[in-house]
Protein backbone atom coordinates (compact mmCIF):
# COMPACT_ATOMS: atom_id res chain seq x y z
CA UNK A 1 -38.99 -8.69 -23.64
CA UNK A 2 -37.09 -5.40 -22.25
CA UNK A 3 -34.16 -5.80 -20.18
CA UNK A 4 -32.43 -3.24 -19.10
CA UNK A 5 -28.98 -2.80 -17.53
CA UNK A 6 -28.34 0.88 -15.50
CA UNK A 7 -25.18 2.72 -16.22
CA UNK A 8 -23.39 1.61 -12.43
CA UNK A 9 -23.33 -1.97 -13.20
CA UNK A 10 -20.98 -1.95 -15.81
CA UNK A 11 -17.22 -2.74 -15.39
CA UNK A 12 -15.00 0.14 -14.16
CA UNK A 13 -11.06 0.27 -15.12
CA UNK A 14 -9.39 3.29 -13.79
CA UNK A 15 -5.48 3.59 -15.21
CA UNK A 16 -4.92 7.27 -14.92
CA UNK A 17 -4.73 8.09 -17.94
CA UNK A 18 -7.48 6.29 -19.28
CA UNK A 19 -10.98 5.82 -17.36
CA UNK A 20 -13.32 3.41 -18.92
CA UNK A 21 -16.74 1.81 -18.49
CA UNK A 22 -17.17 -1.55 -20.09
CA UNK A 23 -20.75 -2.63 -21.22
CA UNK A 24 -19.32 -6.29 -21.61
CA UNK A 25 -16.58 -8.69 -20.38
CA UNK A 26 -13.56 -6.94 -21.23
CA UNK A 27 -9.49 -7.35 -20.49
CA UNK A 28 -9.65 -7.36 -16.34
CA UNK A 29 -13.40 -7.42 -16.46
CA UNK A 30 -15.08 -10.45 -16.72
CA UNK A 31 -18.93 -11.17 -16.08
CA UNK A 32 -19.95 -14.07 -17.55
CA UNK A 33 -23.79 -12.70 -17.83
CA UNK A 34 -22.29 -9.87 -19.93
CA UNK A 35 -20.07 -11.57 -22.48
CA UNK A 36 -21.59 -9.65 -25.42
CA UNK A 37 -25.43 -9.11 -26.94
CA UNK A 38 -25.88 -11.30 -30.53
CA UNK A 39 -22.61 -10.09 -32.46
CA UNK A 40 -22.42 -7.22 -30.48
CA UNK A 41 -19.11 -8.06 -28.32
CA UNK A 42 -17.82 -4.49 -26.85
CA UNK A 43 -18.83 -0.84 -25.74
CA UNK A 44 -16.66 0.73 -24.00
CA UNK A 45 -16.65 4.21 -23.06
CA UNK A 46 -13.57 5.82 -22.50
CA UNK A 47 -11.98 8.56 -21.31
CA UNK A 48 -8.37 9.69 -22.17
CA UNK A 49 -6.26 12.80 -20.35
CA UNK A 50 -4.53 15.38 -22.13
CA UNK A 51 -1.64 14.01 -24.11
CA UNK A 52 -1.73 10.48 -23.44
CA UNK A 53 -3.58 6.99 -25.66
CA UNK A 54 -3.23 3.74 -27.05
CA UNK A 55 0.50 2.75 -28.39
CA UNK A 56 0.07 0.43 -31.37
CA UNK A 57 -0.95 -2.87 -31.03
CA UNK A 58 -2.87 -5.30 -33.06
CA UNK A 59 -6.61 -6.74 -33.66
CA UNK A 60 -7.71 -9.34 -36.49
CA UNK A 61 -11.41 -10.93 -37.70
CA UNK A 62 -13.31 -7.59 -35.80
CA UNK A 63 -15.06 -4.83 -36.93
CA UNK A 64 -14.44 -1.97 -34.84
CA UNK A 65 -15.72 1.49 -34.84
CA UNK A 66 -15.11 4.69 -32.98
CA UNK A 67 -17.67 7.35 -31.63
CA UNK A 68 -16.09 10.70 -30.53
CA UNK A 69 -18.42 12.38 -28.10
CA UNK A 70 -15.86 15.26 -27.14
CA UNK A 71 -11.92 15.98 -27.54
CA UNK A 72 -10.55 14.75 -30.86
CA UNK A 73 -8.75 11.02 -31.25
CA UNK A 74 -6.03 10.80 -33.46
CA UNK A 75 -5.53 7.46 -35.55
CA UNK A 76 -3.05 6.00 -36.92
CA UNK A 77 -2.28 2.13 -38.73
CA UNK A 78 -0.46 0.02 -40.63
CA UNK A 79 -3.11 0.98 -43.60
CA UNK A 80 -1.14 4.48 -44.08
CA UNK A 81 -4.17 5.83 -42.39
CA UNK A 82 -3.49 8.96 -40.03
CA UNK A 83 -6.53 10.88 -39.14
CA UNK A 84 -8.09 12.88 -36.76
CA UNK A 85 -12.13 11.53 -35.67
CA UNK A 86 -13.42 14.50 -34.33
CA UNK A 87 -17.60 14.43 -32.67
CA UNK A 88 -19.60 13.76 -34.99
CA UNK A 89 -17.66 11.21 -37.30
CA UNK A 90 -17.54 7.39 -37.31
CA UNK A 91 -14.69 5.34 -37.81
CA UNK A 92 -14.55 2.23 -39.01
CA UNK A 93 -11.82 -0.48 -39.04
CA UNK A 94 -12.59 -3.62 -40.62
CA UNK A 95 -9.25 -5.33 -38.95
CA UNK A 96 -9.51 -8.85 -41.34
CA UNK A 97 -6.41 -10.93 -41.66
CA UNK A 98 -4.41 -8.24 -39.00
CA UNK A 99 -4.04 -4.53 -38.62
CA UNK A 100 -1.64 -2.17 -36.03
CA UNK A 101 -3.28 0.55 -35.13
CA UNK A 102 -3.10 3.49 -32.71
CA UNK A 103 -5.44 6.07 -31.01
CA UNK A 104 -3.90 9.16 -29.24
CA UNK A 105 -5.60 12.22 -27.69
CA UNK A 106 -3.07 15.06 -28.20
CA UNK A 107 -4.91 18.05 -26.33
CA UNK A 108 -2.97 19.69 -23.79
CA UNK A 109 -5.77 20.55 -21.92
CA UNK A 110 -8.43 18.49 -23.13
CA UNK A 111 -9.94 14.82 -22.04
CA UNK A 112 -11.07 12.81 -25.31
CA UNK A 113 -14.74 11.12 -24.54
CA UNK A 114 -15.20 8.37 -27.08
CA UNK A 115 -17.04 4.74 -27.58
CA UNK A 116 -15.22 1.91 -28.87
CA UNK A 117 -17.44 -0.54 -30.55
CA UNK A 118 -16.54 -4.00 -31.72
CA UNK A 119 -18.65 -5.87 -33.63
CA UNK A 120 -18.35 -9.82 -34.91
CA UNK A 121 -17.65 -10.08 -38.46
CA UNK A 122 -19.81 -12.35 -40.83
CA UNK A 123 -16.68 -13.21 -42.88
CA UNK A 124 -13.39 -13.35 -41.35
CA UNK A 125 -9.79 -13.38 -43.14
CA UNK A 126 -10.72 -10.38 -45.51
CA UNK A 127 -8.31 -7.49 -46.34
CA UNK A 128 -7.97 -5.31 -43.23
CA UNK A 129 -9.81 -1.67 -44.69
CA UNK A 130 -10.46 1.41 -42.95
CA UNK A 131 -13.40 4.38 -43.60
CA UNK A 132 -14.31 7.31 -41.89
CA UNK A 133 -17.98 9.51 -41.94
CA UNK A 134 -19.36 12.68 -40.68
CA UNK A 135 -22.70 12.82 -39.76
CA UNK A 136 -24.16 16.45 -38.29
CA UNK A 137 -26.61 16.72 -35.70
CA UNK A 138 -29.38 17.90 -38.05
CA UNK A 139 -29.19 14.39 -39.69
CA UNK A 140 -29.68 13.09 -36.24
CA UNK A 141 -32.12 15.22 -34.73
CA UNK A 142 -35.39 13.62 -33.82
CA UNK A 143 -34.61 10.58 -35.69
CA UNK A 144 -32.45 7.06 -36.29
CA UNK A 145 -29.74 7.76 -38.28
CA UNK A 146 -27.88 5.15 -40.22
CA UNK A 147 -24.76 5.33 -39.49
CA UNK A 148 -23.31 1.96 -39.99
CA UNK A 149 -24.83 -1.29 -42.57
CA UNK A 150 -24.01 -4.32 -44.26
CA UNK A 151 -24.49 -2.74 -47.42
CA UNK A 152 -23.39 0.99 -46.75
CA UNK A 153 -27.08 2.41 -47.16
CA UNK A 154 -28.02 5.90 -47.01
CA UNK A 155 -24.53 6.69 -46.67
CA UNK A 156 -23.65 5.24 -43.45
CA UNK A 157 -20.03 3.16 -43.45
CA UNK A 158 -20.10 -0.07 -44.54
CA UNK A 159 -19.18 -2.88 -42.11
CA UNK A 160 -19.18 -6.74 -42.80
CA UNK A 161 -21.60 -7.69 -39.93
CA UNK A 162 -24.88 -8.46 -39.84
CA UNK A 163 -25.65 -5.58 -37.65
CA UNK A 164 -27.19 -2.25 -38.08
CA UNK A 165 -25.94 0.65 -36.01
CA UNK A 166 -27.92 3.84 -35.66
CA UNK A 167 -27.47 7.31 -33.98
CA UNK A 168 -30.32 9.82 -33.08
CA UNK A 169 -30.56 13.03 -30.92
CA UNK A 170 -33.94 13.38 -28.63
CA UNK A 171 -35.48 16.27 -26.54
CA UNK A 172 -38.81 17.22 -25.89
CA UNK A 173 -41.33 16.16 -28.26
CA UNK A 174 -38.99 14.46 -30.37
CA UNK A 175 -39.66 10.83 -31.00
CA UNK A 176 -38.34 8.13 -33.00
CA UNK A 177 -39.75 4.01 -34.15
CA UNK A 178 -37.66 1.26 -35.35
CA UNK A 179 -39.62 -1.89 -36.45
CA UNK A 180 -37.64 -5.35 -35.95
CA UNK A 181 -37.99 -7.96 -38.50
CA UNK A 182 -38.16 -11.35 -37.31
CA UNK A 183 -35.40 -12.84 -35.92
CA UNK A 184 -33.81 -9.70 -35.17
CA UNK A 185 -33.34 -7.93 -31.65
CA UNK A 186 -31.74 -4.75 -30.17
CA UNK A 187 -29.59 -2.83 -28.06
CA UNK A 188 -29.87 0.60 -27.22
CA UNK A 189 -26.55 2.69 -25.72
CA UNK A 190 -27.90 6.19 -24.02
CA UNK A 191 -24.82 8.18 -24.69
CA UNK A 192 -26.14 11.14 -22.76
CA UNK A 193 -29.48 12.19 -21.27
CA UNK A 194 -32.44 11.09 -20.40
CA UNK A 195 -34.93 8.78 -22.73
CA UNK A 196 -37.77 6.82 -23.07
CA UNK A 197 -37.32 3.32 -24.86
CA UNK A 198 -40.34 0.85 -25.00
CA UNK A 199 -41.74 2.88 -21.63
CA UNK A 200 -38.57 2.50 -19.54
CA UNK A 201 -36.65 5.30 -18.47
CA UNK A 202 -33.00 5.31 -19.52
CA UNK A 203 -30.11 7.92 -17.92
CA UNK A 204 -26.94 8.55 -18.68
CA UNK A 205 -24.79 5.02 -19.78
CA UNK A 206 -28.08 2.94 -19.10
CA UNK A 207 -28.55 0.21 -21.65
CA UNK A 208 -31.85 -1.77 -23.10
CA UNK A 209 -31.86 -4.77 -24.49
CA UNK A 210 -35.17 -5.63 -26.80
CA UNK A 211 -36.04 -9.60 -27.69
CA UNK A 212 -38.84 -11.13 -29.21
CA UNK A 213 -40.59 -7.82 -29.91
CA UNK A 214 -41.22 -5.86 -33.37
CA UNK A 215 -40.72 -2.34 -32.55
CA UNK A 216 -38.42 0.02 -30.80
CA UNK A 217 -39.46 3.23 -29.68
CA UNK A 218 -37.69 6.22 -28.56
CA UNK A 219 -39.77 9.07 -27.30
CA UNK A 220 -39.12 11.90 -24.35
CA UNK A 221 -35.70 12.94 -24.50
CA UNK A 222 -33.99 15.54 -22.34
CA UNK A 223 -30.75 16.18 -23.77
CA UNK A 224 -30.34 12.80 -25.00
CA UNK A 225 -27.77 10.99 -27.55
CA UNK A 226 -28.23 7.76 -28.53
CA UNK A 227 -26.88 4.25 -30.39
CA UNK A 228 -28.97 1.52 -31.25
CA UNK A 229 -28.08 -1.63 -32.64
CA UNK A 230 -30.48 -4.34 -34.65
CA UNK A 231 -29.00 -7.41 -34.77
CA UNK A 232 -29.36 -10.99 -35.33
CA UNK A 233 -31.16 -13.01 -32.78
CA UNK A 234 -28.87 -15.64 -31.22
């Protein structure tokens, strides 16, 4: 079964500085259809001005990961971590028994367009641990790229979730199939664009959601960037 949710009916907070679209129930935002997908608890996609960001504060028992689509974020933790996750890189913070963390855009002139991405943990109370990727576009192009695994396969960061997270660029011709093993299901995040999943037409911020079937596909992209996520059935 293919649901899919369009791009307008997610949750909207506008603060200024920060514009965001949550894809689940999230601070103000509650919908209690949209509380999270299998482990997957939180996409939001946010928008930061020119000089502003998160102050530190704290998160425990989450894995959370960052996807820069434009602008730079600037990190910074308790972990002696201070980096800057330019497009192209995932972050990941495994935040365990407690981190403090922070996440500044400092562009004068620039907005910072990223995805926040929290994921349920299969073991909580763990050390908290931090690690940071780049992937290019040619790894993505036309294809699922691992970028995120239980077991840090083929490179991708390592988180400690049952949950798969993969990124792929589409246009044209370019086409793309991810089989589901049973018991599994999926969500797929167009970033950007326009693509086909499983026959339905997704735009810009759409989402699909994939149950009870064994294979995803991906398939007449216009300018498209895309996550998908195989998870756990639940």
């Amino acid at each position: 079964m293919l649901t899919l949710r369009k791009s307008q009916d997610r949750g909207h907070a506008d603060h200024g500085w920060l514009k965001s679209f949550h894809s689940f129930s999230f601070a103000g935002y509650h919908d209690p259809q949209h509380i999270g997908f299998g482990d997957l608890r939180v996409i939001n996609e946010d928008r930061i001005a020119a000089g502003k960001g998160f102050g530190t504060h704290g998160h425990r028992d989450m894995e959370i990961i960052s996807y820069v689509l434009s602008g730079e974020l600037a990190h910074k933790d308790t972990l002696g971590n201070i980096k800057a996750i330019p497009p192209g890189d995932v972050q990941r913070m495994s935040a365990g028994t407690g981190v403090q963390h922070s996440e500044f855009n400092h562009a004068r002139d620039q907005t910072t367009h990223f995805l926040q991405i929290w994921i349920e943990p299969n073991v909580t109370g763990i050390p908290p641990s931090y690690e940071q990727k780049s992937f290019a576009e040619a790894e993505k192009r036309g294809r699922l790229r691992l970028v995120a695994s239980p077991d840090g396969a083929e490179g991708s960061v390592l988180i400690h979730a049952d949950a798969r997270m993969y990124a792929g660029l589409f246009d044209g011709a370019e086409r793309a199939t991810l089989a589901l093993a049973p018991g599994r299901q999926a969500y797929v995040h167009l970033v950007r664009g326009e693509l086909t999943f499983n026959g339905a037409m997704l735009a810009t911020g759409d989402a699909g959601m994939l149950q009870g079937e064994t294979l995803l596909t991906l398939e007449h992209g216009r300018d498209a960037e895309v996550l998908v996520f195989d998870l756990a059935a639940g």
